[in-house]
N, C-alpha and C. Protein backbone atom coordinates (compact mmCIF):
# COMPACT_ATOMS: atom_id res chain seq x y z
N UNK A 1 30.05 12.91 10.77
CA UNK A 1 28.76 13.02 11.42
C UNK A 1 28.44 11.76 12.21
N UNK A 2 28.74 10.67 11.61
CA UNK A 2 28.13 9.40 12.42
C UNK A 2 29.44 9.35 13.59
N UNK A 3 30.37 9.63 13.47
CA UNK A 3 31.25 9.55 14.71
C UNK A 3 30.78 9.82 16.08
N UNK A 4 29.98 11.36 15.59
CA UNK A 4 29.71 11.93 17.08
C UNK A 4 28.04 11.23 17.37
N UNK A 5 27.43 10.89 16.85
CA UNK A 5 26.68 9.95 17.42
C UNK A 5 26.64 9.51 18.61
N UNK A 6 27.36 8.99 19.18
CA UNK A 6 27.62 8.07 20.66
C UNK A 6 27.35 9.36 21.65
N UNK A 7 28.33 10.39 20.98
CA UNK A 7 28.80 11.31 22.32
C UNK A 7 27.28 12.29 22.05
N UNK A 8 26.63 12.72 21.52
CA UNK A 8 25.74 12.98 21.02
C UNK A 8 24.30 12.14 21.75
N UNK A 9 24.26 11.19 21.73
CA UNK A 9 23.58 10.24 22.49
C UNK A 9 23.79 10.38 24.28
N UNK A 10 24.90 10.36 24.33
CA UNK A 10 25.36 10.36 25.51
C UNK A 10 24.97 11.83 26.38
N UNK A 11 25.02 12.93 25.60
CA UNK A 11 24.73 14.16 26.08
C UNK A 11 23.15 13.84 26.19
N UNK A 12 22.27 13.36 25.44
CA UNK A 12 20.55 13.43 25.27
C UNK A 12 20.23 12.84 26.49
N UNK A 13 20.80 11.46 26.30
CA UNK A 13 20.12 10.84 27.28
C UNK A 13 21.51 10.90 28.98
N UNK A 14 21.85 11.68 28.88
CA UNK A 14 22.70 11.70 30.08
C UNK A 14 23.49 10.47 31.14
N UNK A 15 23.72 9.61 29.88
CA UNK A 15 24.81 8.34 30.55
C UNK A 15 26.05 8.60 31.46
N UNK A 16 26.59 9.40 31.14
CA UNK A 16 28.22 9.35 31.79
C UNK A 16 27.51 10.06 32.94
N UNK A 17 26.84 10.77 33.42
CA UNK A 17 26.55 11.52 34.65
C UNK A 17 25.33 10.29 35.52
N UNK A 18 24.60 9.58 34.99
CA UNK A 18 23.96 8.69 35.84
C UNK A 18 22.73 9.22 36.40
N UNK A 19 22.30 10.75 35.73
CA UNK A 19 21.31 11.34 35.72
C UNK A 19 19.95 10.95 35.03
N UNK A 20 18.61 11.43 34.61
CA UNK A 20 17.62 11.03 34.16
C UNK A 20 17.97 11.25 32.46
N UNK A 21 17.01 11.30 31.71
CA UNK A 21 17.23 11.33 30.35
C UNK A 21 16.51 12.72 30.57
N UNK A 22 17.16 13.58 29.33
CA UNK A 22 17.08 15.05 29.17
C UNK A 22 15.52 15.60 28.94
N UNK A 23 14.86 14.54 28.13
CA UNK A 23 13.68 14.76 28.36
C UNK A 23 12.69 13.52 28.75
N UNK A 24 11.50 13.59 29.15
CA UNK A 24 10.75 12.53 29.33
C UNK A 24 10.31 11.56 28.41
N UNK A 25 9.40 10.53 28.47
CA UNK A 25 9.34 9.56 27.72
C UNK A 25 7.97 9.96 27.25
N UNK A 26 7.25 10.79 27.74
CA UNK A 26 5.99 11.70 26.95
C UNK A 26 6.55 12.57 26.01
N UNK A 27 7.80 13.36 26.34
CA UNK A 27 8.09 14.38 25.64
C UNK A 27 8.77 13.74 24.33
N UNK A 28 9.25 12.57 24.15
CA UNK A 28 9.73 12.03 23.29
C UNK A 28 9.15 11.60 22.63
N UNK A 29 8.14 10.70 23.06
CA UNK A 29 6.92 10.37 22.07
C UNK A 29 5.94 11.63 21.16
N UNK A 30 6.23 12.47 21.79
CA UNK A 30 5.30 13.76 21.71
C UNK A 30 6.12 14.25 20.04
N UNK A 31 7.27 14.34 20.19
CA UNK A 31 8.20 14.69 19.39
C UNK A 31 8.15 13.89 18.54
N UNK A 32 8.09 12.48 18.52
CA UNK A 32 7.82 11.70 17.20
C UNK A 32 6.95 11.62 16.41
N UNK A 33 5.94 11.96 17.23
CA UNK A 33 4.49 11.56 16.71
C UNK A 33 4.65 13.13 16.01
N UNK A 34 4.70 14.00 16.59
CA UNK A 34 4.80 15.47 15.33
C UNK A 34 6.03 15.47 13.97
N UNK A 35 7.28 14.98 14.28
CA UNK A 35 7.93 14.74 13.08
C UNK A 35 7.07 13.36 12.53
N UNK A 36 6.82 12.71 12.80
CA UNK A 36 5.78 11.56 11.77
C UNK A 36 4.92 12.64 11.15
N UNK A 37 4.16 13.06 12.17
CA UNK A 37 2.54 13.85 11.52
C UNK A 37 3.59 14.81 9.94
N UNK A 38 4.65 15.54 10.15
CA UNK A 38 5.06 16.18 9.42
C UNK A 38 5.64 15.93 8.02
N UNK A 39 6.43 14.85 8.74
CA UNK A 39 7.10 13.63 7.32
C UNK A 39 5.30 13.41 6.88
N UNK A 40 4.53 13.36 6.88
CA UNK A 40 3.32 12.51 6.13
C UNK A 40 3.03 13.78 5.48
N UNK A 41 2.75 14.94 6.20
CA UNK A 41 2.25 15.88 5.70
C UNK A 41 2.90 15.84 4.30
N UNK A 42 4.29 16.05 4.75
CA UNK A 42 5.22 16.53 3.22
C UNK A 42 4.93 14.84 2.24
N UNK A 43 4.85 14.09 2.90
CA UNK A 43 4.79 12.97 1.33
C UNK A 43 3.20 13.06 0.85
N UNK A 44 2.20 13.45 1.62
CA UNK A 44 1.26 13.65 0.90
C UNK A 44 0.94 15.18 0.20
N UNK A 45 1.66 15.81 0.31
CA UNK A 45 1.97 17.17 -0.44
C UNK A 45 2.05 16.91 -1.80
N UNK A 46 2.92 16.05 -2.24
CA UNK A 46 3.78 15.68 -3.89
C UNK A 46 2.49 14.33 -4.04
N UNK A 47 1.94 13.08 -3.73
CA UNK A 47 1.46 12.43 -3.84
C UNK A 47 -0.06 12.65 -4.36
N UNK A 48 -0.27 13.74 -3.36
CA UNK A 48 -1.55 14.62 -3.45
C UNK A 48 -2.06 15.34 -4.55
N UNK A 49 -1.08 15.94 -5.14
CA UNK A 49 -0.78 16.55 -6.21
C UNK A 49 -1.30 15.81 -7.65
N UNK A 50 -0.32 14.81 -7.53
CA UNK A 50 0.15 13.94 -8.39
C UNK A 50 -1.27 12.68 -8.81
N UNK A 51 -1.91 12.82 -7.62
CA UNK A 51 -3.06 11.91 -7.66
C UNK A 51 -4.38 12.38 -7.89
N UNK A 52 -4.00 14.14 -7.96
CA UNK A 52 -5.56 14.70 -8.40
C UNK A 52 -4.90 15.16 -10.16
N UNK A 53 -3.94 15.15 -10.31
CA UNK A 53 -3.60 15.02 -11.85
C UNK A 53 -4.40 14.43 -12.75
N UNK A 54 -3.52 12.91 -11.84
CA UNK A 54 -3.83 11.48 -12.40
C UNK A 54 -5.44 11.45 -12.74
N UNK A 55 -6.06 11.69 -11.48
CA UNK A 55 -7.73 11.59 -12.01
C UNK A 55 -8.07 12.54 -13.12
N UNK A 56 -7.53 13.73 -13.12
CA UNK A 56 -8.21 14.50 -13.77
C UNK A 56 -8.13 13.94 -15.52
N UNK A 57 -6.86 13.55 -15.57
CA UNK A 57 -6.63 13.01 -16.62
C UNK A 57 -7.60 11.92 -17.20
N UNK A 58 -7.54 10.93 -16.36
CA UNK A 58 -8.53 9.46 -16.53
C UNK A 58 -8.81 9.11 -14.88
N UNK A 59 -10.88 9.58 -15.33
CA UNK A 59 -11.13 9.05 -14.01
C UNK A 59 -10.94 7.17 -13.31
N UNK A 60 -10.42 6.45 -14.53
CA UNK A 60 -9.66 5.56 -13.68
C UNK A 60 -9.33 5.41 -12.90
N UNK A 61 -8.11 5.83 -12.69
CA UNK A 61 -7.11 6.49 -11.95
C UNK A 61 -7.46 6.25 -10.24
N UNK A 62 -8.64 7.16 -9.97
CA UNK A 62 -9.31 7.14 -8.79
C UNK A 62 -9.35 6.21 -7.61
N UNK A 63 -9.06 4.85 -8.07
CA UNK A 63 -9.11 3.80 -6.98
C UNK A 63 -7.46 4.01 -6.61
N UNK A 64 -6.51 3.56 -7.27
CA UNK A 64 -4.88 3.60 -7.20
C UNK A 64 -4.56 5.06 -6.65
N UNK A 65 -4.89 6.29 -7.15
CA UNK A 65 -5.06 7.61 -6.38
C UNK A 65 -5.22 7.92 -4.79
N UNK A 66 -6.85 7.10 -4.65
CA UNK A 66 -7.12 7.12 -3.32
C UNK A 66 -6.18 6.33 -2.70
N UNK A 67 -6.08 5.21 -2.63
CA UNK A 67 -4.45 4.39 -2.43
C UNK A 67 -3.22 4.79 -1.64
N UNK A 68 -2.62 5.72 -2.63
CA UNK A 68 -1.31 6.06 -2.98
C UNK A 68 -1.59 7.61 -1.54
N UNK A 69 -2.64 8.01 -1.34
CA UNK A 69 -3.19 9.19 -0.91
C UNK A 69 -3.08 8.85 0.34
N UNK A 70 -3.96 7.86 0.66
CA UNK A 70 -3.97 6.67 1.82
C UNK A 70 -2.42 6.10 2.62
N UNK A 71 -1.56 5.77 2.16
CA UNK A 71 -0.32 5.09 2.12
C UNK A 71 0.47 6.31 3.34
N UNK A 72 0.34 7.13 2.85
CA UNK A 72 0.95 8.22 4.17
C UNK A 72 0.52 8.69 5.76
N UNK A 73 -0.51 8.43 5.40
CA UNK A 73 -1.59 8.50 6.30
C UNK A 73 -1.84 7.53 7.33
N UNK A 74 -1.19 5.95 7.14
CA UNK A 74 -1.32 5.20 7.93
C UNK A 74 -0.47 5.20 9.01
N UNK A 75 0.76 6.12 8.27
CA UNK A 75 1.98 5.97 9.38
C UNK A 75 1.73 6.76 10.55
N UNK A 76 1.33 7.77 10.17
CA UNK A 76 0.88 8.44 11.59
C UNK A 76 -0.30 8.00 12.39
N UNK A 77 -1.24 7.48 11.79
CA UNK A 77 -2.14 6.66 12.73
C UNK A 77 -1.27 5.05 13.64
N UNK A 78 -0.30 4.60 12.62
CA UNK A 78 0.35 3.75 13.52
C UNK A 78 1.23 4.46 14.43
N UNK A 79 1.63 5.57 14.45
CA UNK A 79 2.37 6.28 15.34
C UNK A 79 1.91 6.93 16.87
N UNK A 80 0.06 6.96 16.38
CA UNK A 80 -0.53 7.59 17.42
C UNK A 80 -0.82 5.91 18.59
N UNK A 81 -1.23 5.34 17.41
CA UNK A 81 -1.67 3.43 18.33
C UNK A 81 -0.78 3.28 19.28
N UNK A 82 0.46 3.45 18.46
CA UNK A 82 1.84 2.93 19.39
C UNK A 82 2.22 4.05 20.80
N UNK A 83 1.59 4.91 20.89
CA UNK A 83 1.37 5.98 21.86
C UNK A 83 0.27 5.25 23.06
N UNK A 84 -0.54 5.51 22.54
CA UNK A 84 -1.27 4.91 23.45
C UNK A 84 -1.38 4.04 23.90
N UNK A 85 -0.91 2.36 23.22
CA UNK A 85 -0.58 1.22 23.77
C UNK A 85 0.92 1.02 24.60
N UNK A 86 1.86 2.24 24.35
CA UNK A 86 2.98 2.04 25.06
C UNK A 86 3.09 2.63 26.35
């Protein structure tokens, strides 16, 4: 798998032909920022879970919960910043 990498690369962004890149630099960002939004979705799926447990068990819990809840959530807001500042 990591072999074809290069040539793989090479087809995306269209090096050996001296052409543009296959897609734009909106469309790419566009694409990250939704696999981010998605990767977060899914880690706050199991986290989410796991953190309304936790409270239910001992409302302790609640500060480290909100936290842990929080922690996924930042990545896609740093994903959207880096959009708009780039």
């Amino acid at each position: 798998m990591i072999e074809t990498l290069p040539e793989l690369a090479s087809v995306v962004l269209q090096d050996t032909t001296g052409g543009s890149p296959a897609i734009s630099a909106d469309a790419a960002a566009a694409i990250a920022v939704g696999l981010g939004a998605l990767a977060t979705g899914y880690a706050q799926r199991g986290i989410g879970a796991a953190a309304v447990g936790a409270v239910a068990e001992d409302g302790d819990n609640f500060g480290a919960a909100l936290l842990f809840v929080a922690i996924p959530e930042t990545l896609i807001i740093i994903a959207l910043v880096t959009i708009f500042v780039a």
